[in-house]
Protein backbone atom coordinates (compact mmCIF):
# COMPACT_ATOMS: atom_id res chain seq x y z
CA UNK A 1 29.42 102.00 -28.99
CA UNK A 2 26.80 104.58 -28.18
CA UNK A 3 23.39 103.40 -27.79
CA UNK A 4 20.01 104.21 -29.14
CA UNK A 5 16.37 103.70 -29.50
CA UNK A 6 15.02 101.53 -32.39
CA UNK A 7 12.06 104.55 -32.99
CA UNK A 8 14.14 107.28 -31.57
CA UNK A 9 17.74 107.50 -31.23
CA UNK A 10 20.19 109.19 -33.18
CA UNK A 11 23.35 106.84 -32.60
CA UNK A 12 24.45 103.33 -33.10
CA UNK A 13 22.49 101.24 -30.63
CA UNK A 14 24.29 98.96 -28.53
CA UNK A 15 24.76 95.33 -29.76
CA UNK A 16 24.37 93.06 -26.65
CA UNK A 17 24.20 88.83 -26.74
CA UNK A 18 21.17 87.48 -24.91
CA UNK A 19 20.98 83.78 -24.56
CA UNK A 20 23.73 82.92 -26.14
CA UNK A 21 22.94 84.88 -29.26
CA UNK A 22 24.74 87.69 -31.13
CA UNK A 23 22.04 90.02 -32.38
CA UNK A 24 21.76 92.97 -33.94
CA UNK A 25 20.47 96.43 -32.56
CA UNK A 26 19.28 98.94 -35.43
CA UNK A 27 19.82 102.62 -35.97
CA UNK A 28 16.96 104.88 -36.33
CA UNK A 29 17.08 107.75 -38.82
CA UNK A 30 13.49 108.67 -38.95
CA UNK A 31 11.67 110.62 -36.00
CA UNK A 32 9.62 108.49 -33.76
CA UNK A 33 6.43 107.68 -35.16
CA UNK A 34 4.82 106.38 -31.61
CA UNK A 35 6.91 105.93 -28.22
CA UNK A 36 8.38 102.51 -27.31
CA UNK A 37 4.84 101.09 -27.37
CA UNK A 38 6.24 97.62 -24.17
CA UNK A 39 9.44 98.53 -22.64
CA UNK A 40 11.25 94.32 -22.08
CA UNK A 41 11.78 93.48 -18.69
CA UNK A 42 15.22 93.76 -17.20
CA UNK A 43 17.73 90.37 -18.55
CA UNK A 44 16.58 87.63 -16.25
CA UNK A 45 17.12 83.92 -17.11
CA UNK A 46 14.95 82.68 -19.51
CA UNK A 47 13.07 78.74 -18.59
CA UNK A 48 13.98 76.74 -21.38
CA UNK A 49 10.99 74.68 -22.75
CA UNK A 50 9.68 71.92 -20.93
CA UNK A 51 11.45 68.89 -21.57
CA UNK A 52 9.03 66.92 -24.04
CA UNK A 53 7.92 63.01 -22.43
CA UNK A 54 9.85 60.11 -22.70
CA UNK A 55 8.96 56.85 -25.17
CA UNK A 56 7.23 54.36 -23.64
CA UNK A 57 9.01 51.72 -22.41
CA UNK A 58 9.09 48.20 -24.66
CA UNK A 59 12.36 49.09 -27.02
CA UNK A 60 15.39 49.02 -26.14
CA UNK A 61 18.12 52.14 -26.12
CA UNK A 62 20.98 49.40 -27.70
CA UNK A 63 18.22 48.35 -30.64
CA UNK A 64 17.98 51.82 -31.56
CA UNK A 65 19.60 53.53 -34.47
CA UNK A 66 21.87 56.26 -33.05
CA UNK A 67 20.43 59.47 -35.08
CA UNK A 68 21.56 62.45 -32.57
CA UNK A 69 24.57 63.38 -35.42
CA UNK A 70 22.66 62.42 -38.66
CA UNK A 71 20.07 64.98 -40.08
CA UNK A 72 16.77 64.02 -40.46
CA UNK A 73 15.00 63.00 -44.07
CA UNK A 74 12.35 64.86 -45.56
CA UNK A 75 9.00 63.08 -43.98
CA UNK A 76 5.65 62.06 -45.59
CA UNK A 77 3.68 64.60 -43.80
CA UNK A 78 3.98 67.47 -45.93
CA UNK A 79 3.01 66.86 -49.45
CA UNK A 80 4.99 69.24 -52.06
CA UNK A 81 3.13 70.19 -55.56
CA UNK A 82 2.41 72.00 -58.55
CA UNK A 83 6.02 73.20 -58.37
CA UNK A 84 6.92 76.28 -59.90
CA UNK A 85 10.47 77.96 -60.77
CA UNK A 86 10.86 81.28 -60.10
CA UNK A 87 13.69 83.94 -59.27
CA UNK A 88 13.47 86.95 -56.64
CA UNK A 89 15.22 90.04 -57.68
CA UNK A 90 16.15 92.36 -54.97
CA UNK A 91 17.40 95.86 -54.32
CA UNK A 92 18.66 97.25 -51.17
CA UNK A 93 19.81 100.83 -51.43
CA UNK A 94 21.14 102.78 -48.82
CA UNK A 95 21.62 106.48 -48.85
CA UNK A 96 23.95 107.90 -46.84
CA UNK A 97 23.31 111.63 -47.41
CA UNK A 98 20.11 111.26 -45.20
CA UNK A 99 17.33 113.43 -44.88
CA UNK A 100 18.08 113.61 -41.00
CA UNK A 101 21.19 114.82 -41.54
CA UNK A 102 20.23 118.74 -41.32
CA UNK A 103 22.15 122.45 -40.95
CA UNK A 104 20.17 125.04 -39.18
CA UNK A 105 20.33 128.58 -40.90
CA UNK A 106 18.91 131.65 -39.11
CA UNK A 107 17.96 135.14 -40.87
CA UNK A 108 20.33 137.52 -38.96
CA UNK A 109 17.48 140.47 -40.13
CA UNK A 110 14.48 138.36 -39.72
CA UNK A 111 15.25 135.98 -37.30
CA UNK A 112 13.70 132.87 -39.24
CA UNK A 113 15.11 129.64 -39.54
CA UNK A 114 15.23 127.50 -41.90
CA UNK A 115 16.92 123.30 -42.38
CA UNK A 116 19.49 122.44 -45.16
CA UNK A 117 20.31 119.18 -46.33
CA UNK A 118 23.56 118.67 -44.57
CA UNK A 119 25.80 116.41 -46.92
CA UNK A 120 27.30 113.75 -44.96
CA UNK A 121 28.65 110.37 -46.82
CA UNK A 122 30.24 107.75 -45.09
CA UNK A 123 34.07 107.21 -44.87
CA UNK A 124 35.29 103.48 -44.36
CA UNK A 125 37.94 101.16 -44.60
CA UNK A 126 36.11 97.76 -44.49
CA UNK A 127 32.29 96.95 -45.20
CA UNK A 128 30.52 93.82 -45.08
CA UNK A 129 27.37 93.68 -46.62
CA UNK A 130 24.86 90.81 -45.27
CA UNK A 131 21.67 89.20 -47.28
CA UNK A 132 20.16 85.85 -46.11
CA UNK A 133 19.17 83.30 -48.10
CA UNK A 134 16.95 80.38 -47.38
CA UNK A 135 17.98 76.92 -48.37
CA UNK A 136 14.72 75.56 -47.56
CA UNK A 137 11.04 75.78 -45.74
CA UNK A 138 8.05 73.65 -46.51
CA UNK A 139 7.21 75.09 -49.92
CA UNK A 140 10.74 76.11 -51.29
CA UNK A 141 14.07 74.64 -52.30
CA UNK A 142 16.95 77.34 -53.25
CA UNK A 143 19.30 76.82 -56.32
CA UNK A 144 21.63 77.07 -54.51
CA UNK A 145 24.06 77.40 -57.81
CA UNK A 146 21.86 80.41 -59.01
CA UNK A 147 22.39 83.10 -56.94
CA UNK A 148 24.36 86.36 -58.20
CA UNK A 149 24.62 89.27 -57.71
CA UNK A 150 26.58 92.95 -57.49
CA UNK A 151 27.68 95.42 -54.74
CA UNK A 152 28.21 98.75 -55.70
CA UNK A 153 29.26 101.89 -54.25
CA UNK A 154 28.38 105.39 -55.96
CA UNK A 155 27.36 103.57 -58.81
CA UNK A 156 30.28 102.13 -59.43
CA UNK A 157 30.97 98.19 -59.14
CA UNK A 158 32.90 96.71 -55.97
CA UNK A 159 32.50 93.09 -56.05
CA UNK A 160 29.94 90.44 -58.16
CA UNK A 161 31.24 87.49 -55.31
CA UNK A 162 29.29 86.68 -52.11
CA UNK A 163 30.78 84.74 -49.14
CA UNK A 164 28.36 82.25 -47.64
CA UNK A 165 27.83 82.17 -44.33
CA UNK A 166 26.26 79.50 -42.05
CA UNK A 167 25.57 78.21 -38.92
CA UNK A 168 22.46 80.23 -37.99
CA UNK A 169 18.96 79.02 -36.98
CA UNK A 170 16.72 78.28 -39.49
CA UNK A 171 18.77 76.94 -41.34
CA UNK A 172 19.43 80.41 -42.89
CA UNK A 173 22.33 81.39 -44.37
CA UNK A 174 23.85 84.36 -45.03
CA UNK A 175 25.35 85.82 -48.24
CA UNK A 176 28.26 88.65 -47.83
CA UNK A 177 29.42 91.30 -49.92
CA UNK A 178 32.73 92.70 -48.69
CA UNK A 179 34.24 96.19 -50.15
CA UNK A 180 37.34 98.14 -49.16
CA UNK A 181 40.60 97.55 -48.15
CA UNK A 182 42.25 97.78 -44.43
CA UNK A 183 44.68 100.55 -45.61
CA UNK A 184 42.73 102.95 -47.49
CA UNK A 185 39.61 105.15 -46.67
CA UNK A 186 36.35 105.19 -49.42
CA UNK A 187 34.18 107.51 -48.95
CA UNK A 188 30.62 106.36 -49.89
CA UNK A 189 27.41 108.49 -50.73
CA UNK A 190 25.03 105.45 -52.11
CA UNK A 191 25.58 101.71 -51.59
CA UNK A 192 23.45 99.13 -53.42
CA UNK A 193 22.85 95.24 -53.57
CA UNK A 194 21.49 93.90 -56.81
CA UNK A 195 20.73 90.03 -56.03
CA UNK A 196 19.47 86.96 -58.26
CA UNK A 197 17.81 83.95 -56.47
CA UNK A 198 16.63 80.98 -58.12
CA UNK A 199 14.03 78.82 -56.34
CA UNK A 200 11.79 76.36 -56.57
CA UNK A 201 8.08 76.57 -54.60
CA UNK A 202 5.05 74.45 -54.07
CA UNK A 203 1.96 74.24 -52.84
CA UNK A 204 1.82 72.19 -49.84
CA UNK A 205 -0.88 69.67 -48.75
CA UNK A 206 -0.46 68.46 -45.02
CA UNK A 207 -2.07 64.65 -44.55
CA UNK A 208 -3.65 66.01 -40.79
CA UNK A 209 -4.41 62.19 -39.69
CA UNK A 210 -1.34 60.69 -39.88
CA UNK A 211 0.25 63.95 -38.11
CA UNK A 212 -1.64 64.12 -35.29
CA UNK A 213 -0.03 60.58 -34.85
CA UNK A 214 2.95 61.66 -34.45
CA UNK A 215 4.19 62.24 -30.81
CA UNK A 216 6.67 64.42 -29.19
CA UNK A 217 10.09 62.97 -29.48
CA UNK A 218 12.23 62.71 -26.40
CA UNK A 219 14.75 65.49 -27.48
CA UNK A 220 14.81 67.81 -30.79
CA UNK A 221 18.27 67.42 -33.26
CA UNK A 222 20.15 70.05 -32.60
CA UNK A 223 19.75 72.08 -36.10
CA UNK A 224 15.71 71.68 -35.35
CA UNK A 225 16.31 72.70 -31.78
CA UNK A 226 17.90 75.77 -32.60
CA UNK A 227 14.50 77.24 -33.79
CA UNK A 228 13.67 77.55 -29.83
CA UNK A 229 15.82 80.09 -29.57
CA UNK A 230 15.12 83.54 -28.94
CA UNK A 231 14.59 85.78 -31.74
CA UNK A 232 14.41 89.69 -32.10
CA UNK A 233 10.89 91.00 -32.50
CA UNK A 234 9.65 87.53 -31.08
CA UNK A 235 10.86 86.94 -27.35
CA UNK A 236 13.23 89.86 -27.98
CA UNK A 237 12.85 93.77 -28.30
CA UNK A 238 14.78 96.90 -27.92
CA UNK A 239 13.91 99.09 -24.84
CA UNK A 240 13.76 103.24 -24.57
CA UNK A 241 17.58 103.02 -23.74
CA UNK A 242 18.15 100.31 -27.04
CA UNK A 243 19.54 97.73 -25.54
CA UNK A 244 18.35 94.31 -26.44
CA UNK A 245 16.25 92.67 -23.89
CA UNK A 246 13.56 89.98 -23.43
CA UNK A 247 9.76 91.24 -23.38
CA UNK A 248 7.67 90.49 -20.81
CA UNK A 249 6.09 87.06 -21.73
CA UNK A 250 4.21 86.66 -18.78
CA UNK A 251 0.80 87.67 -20.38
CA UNK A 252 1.75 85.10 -23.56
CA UNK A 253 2.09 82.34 -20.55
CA UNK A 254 -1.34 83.15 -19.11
CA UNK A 255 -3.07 83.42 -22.66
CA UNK A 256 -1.49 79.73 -23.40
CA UNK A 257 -2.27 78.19 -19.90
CA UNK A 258 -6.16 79.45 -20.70
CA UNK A 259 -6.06 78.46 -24.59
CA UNK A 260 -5.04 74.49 -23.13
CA UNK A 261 -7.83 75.07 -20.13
CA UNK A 262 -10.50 75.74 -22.57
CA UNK A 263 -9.71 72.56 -24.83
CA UNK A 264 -9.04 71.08 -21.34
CA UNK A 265 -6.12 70.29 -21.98
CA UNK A 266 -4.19 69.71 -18.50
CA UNK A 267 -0.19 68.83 -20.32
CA UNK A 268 0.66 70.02 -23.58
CA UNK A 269 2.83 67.10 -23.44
CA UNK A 270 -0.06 64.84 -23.60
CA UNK A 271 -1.54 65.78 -26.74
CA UNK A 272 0.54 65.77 -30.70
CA UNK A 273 2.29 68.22 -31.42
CA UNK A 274 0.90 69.00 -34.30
CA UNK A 275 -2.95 68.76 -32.58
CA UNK A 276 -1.26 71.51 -29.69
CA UNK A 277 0.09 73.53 -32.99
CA UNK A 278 -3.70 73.32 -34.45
CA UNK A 279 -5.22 74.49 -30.87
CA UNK A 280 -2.99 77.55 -30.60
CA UNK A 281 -3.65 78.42 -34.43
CA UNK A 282 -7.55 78.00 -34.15
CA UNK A 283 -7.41 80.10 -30.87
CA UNK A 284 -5.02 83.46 -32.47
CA UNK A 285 -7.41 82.84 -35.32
CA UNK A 286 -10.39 83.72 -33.13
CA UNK A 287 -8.79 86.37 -31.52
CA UNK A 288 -6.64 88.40 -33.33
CA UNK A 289 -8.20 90.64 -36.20
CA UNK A 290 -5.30 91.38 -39.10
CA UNK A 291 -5.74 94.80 -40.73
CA UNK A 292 -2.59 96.54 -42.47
CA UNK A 293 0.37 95.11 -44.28
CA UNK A 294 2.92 96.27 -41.71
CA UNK A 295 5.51 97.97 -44.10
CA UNK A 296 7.29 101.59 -43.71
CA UNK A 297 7.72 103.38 -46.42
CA UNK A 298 10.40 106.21 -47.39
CA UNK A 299 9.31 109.02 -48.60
CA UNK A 300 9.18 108.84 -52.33
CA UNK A 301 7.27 105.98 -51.95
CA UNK A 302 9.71 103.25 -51.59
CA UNK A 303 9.21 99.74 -49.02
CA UNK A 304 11.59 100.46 -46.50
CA UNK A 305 11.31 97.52 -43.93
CA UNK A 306 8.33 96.16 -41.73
CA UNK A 307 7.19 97.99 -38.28
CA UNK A 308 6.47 94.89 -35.76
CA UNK A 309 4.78 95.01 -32.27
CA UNK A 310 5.56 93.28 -29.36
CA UNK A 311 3.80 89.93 -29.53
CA UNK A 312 1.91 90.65 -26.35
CA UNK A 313 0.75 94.48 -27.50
CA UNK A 314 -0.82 92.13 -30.32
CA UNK A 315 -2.61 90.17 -27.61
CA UNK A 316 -3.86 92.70 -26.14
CA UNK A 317 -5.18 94.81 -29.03
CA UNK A 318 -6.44 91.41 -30.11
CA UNK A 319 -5.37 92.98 -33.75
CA UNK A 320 -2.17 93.77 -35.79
CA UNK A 321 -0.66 93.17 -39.37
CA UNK A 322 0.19 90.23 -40.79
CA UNK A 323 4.10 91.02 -39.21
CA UNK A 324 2.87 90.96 -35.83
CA UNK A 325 0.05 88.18 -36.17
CA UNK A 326 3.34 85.96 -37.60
CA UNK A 327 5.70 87.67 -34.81
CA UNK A 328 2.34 86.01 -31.80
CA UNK A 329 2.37 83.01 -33.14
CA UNK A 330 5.84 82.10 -33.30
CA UNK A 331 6.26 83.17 -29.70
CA UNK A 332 3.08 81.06 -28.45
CA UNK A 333 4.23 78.09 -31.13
CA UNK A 334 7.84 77.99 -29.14
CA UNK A 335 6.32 78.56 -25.23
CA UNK A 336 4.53 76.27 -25.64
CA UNK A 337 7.68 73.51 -26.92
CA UNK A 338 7.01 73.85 -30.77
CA UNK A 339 10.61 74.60 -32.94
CA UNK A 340 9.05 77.38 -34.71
CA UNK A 341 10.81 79.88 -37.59
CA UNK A 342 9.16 82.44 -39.14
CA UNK A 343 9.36 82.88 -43.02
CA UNK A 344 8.68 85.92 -44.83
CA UNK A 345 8.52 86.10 -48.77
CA UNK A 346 7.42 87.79 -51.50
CA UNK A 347 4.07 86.91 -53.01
CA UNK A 348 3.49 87.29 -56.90
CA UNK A 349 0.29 85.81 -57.61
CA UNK A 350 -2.39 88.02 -59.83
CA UNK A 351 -4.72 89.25 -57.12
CA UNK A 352 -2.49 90.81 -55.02
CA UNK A 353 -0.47 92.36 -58.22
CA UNK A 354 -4.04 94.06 -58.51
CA UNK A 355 -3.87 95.29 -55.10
CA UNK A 356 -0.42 96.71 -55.84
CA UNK A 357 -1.56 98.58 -58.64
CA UNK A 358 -4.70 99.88 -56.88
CA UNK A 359 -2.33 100.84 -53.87
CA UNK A 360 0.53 101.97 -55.92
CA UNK A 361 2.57 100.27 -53.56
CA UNK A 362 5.88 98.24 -55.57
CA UNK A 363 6.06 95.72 -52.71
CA UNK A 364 4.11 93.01 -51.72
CA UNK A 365 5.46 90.78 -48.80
CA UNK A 366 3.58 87.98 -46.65
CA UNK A 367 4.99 86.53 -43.79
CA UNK A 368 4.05 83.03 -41.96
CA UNK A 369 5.36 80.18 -39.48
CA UNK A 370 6.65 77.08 -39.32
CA UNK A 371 6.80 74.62 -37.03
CA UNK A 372 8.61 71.55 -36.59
CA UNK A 373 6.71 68.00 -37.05
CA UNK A 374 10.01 65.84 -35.95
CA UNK A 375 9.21 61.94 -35.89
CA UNK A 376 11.50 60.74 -34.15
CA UNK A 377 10.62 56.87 -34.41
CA UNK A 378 11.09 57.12 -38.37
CA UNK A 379 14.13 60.29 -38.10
CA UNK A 380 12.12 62.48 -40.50
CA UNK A 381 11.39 66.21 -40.46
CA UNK A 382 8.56 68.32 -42.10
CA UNK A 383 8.11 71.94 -41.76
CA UNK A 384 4.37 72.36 -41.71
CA UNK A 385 3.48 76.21 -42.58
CA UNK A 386 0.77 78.10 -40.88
CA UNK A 387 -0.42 81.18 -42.59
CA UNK A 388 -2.61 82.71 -40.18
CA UNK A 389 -3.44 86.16 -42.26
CA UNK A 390 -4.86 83.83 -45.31
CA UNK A 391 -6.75 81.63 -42.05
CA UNK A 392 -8.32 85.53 -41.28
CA UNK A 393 -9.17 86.49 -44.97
CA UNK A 394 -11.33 82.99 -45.50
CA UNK A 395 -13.76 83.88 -42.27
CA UNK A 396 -13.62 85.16 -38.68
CA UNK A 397 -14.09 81.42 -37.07
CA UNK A 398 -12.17 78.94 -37.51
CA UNK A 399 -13.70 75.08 -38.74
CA UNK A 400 -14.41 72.39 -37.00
CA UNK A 401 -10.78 70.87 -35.50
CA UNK A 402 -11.92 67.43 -36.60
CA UNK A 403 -11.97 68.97 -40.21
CA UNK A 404 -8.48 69.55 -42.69
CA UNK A 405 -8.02 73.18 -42.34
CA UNK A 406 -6.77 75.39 -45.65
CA UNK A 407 -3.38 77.48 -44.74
CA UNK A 408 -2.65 74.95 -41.94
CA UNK A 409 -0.10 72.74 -43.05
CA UNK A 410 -1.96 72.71 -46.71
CA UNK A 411 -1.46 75.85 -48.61
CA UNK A 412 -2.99 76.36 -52.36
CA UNK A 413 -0.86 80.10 -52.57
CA UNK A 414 2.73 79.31 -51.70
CA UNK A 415 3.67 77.86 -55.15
CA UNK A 416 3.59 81.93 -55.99
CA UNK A 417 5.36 83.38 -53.04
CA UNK A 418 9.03 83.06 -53.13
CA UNK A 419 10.29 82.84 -49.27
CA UNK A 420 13.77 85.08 -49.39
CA UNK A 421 14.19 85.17 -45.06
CA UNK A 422 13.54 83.66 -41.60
CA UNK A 423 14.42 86.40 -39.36
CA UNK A 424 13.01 90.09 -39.80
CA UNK A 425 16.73 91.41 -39.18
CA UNK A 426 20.05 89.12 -39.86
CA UNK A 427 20.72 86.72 -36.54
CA UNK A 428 24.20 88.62 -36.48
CA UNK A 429 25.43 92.03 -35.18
CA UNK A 430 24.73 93.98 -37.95
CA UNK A 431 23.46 97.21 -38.26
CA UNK A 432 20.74 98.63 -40.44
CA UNK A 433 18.48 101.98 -40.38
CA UNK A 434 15.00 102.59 -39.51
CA UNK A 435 12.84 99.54 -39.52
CA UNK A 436 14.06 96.30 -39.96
CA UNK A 437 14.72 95.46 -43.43
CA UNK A 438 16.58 92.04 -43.16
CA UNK A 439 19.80 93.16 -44.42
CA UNK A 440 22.30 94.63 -42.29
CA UNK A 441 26.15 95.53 -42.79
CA UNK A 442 29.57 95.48 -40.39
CA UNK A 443 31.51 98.57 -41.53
CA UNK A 444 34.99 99.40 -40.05
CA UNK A 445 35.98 101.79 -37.96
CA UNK A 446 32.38 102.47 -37.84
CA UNK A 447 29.06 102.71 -39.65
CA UNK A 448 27.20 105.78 -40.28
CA UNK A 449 25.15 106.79 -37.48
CA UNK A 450 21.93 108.03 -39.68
CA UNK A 451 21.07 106.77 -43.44
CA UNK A 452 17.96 105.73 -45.33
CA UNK A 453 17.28 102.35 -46.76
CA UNK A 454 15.12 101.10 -49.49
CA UNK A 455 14.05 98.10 -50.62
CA UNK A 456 12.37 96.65 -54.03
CA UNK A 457 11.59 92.71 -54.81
CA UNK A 458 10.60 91.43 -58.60
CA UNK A 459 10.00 88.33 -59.34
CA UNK A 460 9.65 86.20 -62.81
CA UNK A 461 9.71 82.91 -64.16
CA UNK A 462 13.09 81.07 -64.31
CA UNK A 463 14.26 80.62 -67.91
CA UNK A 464 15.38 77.26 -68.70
CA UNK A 465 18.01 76.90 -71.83
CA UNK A 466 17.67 74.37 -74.49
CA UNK A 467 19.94 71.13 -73.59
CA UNK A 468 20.27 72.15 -70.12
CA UNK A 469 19.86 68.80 -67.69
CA UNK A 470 16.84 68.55 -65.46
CA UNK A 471 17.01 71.13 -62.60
CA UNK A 472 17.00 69.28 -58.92
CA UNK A 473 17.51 71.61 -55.97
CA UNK A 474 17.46 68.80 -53.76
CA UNK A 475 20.69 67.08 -55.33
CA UNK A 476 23.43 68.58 -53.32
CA UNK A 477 25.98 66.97 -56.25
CA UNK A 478 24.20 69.32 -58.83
CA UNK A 479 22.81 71.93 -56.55
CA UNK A 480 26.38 73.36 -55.32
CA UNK A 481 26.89 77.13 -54.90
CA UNK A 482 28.56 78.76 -57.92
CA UNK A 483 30.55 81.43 -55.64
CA UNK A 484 34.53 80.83 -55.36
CA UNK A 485 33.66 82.05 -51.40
CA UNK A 486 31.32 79.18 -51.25
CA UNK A 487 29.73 76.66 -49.03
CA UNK A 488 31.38 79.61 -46.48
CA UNK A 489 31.74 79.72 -42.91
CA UNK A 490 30.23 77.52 -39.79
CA UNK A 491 31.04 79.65 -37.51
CA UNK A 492 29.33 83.29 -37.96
CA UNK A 493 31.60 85.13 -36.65
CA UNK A 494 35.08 84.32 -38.41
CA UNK A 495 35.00 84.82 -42.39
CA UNK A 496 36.65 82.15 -44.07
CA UNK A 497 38.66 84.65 -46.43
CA UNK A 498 39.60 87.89 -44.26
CA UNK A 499 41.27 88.56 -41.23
CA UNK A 500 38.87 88.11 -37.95
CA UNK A 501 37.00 90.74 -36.74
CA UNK A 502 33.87 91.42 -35.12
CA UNK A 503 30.52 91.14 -36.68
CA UNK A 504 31.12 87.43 -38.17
């Protein structure tokens, strides 16, 4: 494949695994808005976390319950409430008769030019079109068995049946929408998603004593371990030539070494996690000013992904949108040993449907982190979010640490915002236009190299029919997918119902 630049090129960037991880380069259509703001360093290996402490000694290994394979249950850390039921409509439209895609005419009396849209759809055999979904965080439960939806190409109607993938970090999964056929070409001008997802949310109340109790456990479960990974537009970024490479971190390293120093604070390992998670927070929240929501826009008007800085061009401006505030903290949260995800939903509570209005703007998207509060003694697992833009809208300083803080762990908004992705782009290679938009698609024998994408979220009360049985998203017997495709495919890059081939 040909390579380009996530602000600049013109061709299909280069898909390249770093750290054992398959991700996903994007193609620009739009000019460059800035240049490459931090070019990553060249690959080099990457120092895994440091190993958290042993248990004290007293109990021994054989008396133990062997919990390595078994998942861990939901722990009493994180308090769920005032439930609501909601469900997130979303559009993604992509146009492939681009605006980029321009004929130059010249006035053979005059001499003047002038650019012409240049028609150009998309011919293809095969195309795979990816949306995540999100099981779970720590203020949402998926129905899992109410999620629809419809693909369609030129207006016309290619398939109403996802596949479900899995296996990815999160635990995200991802639903795909195949069209075509391996021995015929369809040519394609507009393709759109339509998708239905039913959730529940909650507010969350985090009981801060009996966290800070908790210690680090001798080694993460491997599905919680997975969110130290490297992620793209966290430890990851696309340099001038857009290939995927690590950033720099060093300057992340020296800002956590001095945020322990000042609490003096000589081994992370030493302290709770979730105290070290409250230090880090309290610090960023200090620091960094948030100004901006961090979306693109097309240009009628239309959301058209999110624009994210490296985390350490955040640290240095010591300001940035809510993106790249969420973007810092997950990087600092996972240096410094913390399994950390970031979640980004949509948010439909009143006050910011006023901003909306006043703006004239059809999106509204937040974005936060979670981190990990494993106990290990009692095998449980809470996901304890950290909104740090709603930490910077309350005031400037952050309270006392020996006080509860709102938007750490205990959040009064998140019943309203319904959490639809973990990554900013699909952990997969995938390719999508512009700024990342968290779909993506695999198209054989290639995708388009310029198109425009668009994006649109609505979300309303679930309806609830008369006689139905009480709805439980956390009963897996009742809570099954409703997709003949479904539960899907472990392994991301083999679909369970077509032949193998690259970008699954």
């Amino acid at each position: 494949m040909k390579k380009s630049s996530l602000r600049g090129g013109v061709s299909i960037a280069s898909l390249v695994a770093v750290m054992g991880l398959c991700l996903p380069a994007i193609a620009q259509t739009d000019p460059p808005k800035r240049p490459v703001r931090t070019a990553p360093t060249a690959p080099k290996p990457v120092t895994p976390p440091p190993r958290p402490t042993q248990p004290a000694p007293g109990t021994p290994a054989a008396a133990k319950k062997d919990t390595k394979k078994e998942p861990p249950v939901l722990g009493p850390y994180v308090k769920q409430e005032q439930q609501k039921d909601l469900t997130l409509a979303v559009m993604v439209r992509v146009n492939l008769d681009s605006p980029n895609n321009k004929t130059t005419y010249t006035d053979p009396f005059t001499g003047r030019t002038v650019d012409m849209p240049r028609p150009t759809p998309m011919t293809f055999k095969t195309l795979g079109f990816v949306f995540p979904i999100v099981p779970s965080t720590g203020s949402s439960d998926l129905f899992l068995n109410e999620i629809s939806g419809t693909l369609r190409v030129n207006g016309r109607e290619v398939t109403s049946t996802p596949v479900i993938l899995e296996g990815y970090p999160g635990p995200v999964k991802l639903t795909r929408w195949d069209a075509g056929t391996t021995d015929a070409d369809t040519e394609a001008r507009v393709v759109q998603l339509d998708m239905s997802i039913g959730m529940r949310c909650y507010n969350t109340v985090l009981d801060e004593k009996a966290a800070f109790l908790v210690k680090w456990p001798s080694v993460y479960p491997a599905e919680i371990a997975k969110n130290l990974q490297p992620q793209l537009y966290v430890e990851l970024g696309l340099d001038a030539a857009g290939n995927i490479r690590p950033y720099d971190d060093k300057e992340l390293s020296e800002a956590l070494a001095l945020f322990m120093d000042q609490e003096n604070i000589k081994d992370i390992k030493t302290q709770p996690p979730a105290w070290i998670a409250k230090v880090i927070a309290g610090k960023v929240w200090s620091l960094i000013q948030i100004s901006g929501d961090g979306l693109t826009m097309t240009r009628t008007g239309e959301v058209s992904g999110m624009d994210i800085k490296p985390p350490v061009e955040t640290l240095r401006d010591k300001k940035g949108t809510e993106q790249d505030a969420t973007a810092l903290m997950a990087a600092l949260y996972r240096k410094a040993g913390l399994p950390t995800r970031t979640v980004i939903g949509y948010d439909v509570t009143a006050k910011d449907a006023k901003f909306l209005q006043k703006s004239g703007k059809s999106n509204r998207m937040r974005s936060w982190v979670e981190f990990a509060l494993y106990d290990e003694d009692k095998h449980t697992i809470n996901w304890v979010p950290v909104d740090l833009a709603r930490m910077r809208k309350t005031t400037n300083r952050p309270p006392s640490m020996d006080r509860p803080w709102n938007f750490f762990g205990t959040h009064d908004e998140l019943s309203a915002v319904t959490p639809f992705a973990l990554h900013f782009h699909p952990p997969t290679d995938v390719v999508a236009y512009g700024s990342p938009g968290f779909w993506g698609w695999f198209v054989t024998p290639a995708p388009a190299k310029n198109a425009a994408q668009a994006l649109k979220f609505v979300a309303t009360p679930s309806s609830v029919r008369g006689g139905q049985p009480p709805r439980d998203p956390k009963n897996q017997e009742t809570n099954k997918p409703n997709t003949p495709g479904a539960p899907g495919n472990p392994e991301p890059q083999t679909p369970p119902t077509t032949p193998k081939k690259k970008g699954y």
